[in-house]
PDB file of N, CA and C in Angstrom:
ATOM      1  N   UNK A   1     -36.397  -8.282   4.674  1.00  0.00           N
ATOM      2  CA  UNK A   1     -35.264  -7.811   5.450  1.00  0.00           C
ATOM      3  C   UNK A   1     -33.967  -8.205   4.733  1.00  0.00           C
ATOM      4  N   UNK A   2     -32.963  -7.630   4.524  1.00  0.00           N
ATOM      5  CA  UNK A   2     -31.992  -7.380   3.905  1.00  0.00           C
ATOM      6  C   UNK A   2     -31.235  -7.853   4.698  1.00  0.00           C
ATOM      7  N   UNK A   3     -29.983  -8.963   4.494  1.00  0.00           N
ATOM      8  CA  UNK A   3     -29.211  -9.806   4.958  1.00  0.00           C
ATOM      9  C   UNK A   3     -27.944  -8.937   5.600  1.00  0.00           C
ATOM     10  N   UNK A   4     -27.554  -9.138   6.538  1.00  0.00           N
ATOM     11  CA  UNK A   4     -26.289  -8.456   6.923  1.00  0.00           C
ATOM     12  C   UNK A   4     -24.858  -9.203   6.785  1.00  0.00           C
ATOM     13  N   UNK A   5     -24.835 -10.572   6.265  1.00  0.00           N
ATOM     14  CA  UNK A   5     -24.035 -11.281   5.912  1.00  0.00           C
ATOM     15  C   UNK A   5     -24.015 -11.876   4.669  1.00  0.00           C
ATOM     16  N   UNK A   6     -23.262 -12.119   3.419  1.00  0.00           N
ATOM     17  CA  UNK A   6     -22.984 -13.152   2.522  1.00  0.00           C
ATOM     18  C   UNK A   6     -22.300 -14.383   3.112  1.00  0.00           C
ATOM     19  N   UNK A   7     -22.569 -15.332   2.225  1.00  0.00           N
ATOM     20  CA  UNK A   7     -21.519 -16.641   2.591  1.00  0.00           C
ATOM     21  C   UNK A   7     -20.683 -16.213   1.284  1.00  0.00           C
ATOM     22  N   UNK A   8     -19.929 -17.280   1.628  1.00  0.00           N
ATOM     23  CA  UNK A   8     -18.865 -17.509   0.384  1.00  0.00           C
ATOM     24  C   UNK A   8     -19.128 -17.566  -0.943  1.00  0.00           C
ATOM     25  N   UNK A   9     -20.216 -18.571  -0.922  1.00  0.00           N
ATOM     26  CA  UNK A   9     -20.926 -18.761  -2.298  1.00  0.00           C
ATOM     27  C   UNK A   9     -21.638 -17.658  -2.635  1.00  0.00           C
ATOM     28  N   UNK A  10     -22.073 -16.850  -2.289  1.00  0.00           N
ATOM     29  CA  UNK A  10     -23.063 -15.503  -2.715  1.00  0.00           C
ATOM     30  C   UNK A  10     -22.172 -14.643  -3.374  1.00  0.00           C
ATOM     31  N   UNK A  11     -20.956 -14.659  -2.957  1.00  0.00           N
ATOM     32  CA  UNK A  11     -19.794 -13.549  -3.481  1.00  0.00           C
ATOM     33  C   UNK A  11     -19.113 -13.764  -4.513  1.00  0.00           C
ATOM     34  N   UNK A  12     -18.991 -15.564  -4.528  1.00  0.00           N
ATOM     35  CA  UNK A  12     -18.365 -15.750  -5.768  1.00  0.00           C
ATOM     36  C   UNK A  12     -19.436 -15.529  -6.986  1.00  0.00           C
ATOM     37  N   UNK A  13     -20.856 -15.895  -6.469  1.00  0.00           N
ATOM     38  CA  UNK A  13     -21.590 -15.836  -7.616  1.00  0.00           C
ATOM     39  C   UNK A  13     -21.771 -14.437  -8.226  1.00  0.00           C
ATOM     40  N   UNK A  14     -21.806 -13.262  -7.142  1.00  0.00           N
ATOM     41  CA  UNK A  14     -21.648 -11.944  -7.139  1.00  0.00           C
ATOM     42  C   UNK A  14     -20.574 -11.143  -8.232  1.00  0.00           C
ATOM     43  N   UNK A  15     -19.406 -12.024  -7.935  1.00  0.00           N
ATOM     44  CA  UNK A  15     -17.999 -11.674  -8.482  1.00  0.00           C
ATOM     45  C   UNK A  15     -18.012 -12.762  -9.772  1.00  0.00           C
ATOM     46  N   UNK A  16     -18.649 -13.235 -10.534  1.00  0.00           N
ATOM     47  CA  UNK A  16     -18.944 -14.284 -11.876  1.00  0.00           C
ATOM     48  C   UNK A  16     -16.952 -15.318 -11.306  1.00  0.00           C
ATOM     49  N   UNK A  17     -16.835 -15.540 -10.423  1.00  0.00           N
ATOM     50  CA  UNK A  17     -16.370 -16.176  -9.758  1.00  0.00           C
ATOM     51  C   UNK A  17     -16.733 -17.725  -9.219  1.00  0.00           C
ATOM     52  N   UNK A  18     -15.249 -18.830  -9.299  1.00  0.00           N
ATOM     53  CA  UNK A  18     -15.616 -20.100  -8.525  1.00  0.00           C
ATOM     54  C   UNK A  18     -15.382 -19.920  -7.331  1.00  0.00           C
ATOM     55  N   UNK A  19     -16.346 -20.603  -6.626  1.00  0.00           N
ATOM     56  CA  UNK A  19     -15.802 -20.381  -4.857  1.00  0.00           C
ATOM     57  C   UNK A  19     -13.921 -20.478  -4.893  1.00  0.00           C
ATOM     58  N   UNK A  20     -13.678 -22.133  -5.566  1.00  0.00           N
ATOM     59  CA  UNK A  20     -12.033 -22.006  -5.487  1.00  0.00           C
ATOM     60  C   UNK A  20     -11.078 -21.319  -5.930  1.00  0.00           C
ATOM     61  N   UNK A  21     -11.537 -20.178  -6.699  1.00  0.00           N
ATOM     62  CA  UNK A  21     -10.802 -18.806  -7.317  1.00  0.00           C
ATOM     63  C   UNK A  21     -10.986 -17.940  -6.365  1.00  0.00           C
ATOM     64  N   UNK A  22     -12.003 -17.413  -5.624  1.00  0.00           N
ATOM     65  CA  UNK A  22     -12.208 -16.593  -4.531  1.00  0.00           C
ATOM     66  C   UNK A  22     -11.399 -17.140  -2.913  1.00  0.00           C
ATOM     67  N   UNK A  23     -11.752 -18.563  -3.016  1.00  0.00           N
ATOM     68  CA  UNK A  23     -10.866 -18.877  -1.645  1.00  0.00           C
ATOM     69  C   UNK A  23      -8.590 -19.072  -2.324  1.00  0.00           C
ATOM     70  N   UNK A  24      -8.888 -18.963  -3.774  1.00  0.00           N
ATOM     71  CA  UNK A  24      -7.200 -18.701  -4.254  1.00  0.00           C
ATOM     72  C   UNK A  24      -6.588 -17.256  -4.141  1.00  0.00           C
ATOM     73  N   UNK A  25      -7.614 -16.334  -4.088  1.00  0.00           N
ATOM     74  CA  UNK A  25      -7.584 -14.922  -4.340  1.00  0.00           C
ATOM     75  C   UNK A  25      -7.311 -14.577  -2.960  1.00  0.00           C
ATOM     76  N   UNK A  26      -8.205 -15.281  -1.508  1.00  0.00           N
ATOM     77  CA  UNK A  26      -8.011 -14.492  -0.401  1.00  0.00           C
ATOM     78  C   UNK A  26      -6.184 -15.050   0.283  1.00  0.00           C
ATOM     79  N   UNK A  27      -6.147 -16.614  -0.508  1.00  0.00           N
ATOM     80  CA  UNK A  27      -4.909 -16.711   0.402  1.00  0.00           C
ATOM     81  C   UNK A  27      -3.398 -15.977  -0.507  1.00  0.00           C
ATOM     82  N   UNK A  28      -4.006 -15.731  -1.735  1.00  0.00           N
ATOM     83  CA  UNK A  28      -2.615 -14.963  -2.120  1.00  0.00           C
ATOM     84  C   UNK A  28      -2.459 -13.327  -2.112  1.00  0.00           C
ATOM     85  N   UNK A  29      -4.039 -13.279  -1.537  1.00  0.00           N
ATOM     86  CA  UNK A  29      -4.091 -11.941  -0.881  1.00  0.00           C
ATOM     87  C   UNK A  29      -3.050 -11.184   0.500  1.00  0.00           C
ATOM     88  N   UNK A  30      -3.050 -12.357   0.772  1.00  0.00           N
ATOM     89  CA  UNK A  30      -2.202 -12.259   2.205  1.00  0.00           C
ATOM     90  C   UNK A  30      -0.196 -12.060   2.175  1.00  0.00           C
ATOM     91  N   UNK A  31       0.312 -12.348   0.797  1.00  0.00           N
ATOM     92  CA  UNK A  31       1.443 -11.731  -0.370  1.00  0.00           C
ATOM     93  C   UNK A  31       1.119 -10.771  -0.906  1.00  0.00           C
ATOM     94  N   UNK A  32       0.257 -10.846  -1.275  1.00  0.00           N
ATOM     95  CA  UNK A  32       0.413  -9.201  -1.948  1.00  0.00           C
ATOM     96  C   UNK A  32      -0.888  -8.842  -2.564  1.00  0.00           C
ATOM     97  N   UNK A  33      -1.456  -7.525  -1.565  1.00  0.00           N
ATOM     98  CA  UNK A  33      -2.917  -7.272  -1.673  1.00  0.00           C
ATOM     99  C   UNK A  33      -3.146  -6.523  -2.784  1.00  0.00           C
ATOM    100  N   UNK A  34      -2.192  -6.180  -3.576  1.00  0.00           N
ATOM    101  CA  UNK A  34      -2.493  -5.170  -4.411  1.00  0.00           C
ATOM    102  C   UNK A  34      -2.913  -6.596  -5.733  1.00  0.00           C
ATOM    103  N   UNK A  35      -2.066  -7.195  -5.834  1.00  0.00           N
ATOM    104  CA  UNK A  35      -2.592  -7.761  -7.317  1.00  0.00           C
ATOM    105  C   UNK A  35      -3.669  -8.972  -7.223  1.00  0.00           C
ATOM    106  N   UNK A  36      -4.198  -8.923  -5.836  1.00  0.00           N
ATOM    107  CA  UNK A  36      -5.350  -9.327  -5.470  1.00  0.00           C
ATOM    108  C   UNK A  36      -6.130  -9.244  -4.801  1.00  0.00           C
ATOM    109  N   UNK A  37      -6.934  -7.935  -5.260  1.00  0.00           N
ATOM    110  CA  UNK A  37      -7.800  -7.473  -4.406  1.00  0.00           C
ATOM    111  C   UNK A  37      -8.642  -8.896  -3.873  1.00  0.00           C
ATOM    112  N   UNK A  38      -9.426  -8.383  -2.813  1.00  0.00           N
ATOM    113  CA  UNK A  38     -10.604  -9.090  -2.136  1.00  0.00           C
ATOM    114  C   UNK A  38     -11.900  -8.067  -1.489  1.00  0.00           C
ATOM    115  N   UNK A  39     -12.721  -8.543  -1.596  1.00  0.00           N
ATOM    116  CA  UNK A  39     -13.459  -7.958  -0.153  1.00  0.00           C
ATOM    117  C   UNK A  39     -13.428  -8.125   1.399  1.00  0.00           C
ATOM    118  N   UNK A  40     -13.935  -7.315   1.689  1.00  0.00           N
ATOM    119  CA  UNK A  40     -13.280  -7.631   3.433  1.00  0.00           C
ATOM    120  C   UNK A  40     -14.115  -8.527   3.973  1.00  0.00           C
ATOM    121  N   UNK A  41     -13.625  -9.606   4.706  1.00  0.00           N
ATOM    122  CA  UNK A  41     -14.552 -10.422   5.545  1.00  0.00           C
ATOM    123  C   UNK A  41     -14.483 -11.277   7.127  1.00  0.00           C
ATOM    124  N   UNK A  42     -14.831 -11.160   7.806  1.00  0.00           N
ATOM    125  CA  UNK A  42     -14.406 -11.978   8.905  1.00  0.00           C
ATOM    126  C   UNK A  42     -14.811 -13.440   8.252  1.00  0.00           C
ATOM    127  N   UNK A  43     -14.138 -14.241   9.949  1.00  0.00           N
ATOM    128  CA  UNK A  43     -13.996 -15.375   9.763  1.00  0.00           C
ATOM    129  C   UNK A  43     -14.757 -15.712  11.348  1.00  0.00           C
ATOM    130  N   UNK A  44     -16.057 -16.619  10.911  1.00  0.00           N
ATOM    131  CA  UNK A  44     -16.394 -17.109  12.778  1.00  0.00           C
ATOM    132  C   UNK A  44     -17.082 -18.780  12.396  1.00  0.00           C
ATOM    133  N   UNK A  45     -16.138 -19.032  13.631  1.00  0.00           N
ATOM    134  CA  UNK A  45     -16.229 -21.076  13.340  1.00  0.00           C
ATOM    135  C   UNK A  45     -15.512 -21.371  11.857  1.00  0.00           C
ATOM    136  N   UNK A  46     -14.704 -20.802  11.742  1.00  0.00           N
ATOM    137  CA  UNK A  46     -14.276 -21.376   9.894  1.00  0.00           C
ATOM    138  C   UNK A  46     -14.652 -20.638   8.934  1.00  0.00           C
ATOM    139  N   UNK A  47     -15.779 -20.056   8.949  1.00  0.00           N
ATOM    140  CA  UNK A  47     -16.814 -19.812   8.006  1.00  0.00           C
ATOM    141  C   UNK A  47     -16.217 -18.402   7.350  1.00  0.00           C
ATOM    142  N   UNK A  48     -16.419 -18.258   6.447  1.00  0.00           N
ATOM    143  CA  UNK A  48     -15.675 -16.614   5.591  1.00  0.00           C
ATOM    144  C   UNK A  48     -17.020 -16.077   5.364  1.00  0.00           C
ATOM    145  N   UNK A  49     -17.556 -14.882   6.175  1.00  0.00           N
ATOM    146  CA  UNK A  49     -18.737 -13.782   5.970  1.00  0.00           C
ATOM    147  C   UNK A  49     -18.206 -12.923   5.566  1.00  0.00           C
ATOM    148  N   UNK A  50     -19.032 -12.303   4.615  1.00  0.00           N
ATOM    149  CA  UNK A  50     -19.103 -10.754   3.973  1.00  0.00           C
ATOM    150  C   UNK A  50     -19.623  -9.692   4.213  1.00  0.00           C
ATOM    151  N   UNK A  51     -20.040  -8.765   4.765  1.00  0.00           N
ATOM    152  CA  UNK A  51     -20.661  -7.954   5.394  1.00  0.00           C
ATOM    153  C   UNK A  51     -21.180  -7.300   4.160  1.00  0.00           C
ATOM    154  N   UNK A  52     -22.640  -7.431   4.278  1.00  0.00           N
ATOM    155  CA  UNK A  52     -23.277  -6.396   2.651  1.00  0.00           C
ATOM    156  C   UNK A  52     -22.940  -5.327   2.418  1.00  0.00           C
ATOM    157  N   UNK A  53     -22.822  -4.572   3.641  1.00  0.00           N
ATOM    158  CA  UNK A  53     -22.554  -2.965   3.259  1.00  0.00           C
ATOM    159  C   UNK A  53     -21.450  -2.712   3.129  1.00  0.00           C
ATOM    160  N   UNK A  54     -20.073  -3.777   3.178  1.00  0.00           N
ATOM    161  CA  UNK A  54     -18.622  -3.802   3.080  1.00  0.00           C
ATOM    162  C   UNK A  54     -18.596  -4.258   1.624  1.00  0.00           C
ATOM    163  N   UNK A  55     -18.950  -4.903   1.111  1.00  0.00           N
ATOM    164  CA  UNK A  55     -18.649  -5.681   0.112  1.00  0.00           C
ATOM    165  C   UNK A  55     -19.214  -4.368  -0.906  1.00  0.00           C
ATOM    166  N   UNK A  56     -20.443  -3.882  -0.717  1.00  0.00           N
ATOM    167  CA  UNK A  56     -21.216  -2.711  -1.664  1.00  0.00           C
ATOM    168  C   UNK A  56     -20.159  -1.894  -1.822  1.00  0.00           C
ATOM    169  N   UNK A  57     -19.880  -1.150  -0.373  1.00  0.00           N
ATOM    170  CA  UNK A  57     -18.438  -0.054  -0.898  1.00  0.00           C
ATOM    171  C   UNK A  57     -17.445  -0.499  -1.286  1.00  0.00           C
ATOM    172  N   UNK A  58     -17.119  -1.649  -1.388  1.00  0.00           N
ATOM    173  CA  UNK A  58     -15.483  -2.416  -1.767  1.00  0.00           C
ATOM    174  C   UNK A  58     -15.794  -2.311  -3.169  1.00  0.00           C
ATOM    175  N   UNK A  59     -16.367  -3.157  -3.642  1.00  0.00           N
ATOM    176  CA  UNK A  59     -17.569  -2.992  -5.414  1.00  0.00           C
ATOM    177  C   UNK A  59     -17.237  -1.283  -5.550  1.00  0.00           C
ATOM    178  N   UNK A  60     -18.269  -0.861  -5.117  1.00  0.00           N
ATOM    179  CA  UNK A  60     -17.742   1.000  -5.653  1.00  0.00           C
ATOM    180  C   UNK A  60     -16.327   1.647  -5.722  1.00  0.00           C
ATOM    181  N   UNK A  61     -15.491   0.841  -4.866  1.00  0.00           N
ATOM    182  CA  UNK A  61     -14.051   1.243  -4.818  1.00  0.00           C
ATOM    183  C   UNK A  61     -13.311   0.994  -5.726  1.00  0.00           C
ATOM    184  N   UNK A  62     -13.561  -0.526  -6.654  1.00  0.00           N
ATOM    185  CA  UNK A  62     -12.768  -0.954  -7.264  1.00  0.00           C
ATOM    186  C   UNK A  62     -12.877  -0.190  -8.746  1.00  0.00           C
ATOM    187  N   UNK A  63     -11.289   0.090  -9.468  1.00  0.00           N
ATOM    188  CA  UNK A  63     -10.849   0.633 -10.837  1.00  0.00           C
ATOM    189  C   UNK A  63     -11.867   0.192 -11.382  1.00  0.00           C
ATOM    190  N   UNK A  64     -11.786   0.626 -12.825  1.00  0.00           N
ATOM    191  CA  UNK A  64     -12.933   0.417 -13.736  1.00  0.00           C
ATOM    192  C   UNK A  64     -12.447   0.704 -15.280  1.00  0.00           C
ATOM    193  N   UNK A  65     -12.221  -0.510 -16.028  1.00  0.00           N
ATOM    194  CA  UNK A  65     -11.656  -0.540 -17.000  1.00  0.00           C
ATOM    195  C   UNK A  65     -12.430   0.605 -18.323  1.00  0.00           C
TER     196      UNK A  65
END
C-alpha cells in the first residue's frame, strides 16, 4: 500500500536535499515564492506532511534545465 503522506525527511532525501535546506527553503518561501519554490504541505501537531500525489505533480511542474 502506497503511503499517502511523506515526512520531512523523505522529501529532502527525494529533493538530494538537507532536511535544514528544505526547512530554509519553506521559511523563505513565505518572502518570496518564486525564488523558492517548495512543495505543498500541511502542518498537524508541528509536523510538515507531504501529500504523495501533491508532491508527484509539484515534481512534474517544476522548469527543467
Amino acid at each position: 500500500m502506497k503511503p499517502m503522506f511523506y515526512r520531512i525527511e523523505e522529501i529532502a532525501a527525494l529533493l538530494h536535499v538537507s532536511k535544514q535546506t528544505l526547512y530554509n527553503h519553506i521559511n523563505h518561501n513565505k518572502k518570496s515564492a518564486d525564488r523558492y519554490p517548495i512543495p505543498p504541505y500541511i502542518r498537524i501537531n508541528g509536523r510538515l506532511l507531504f501529500s504523495v500525489s501533491e508532491f508527484e505533480a509539484w515534481v512534474k511542474a517544476q522548469p527543467r534545465n
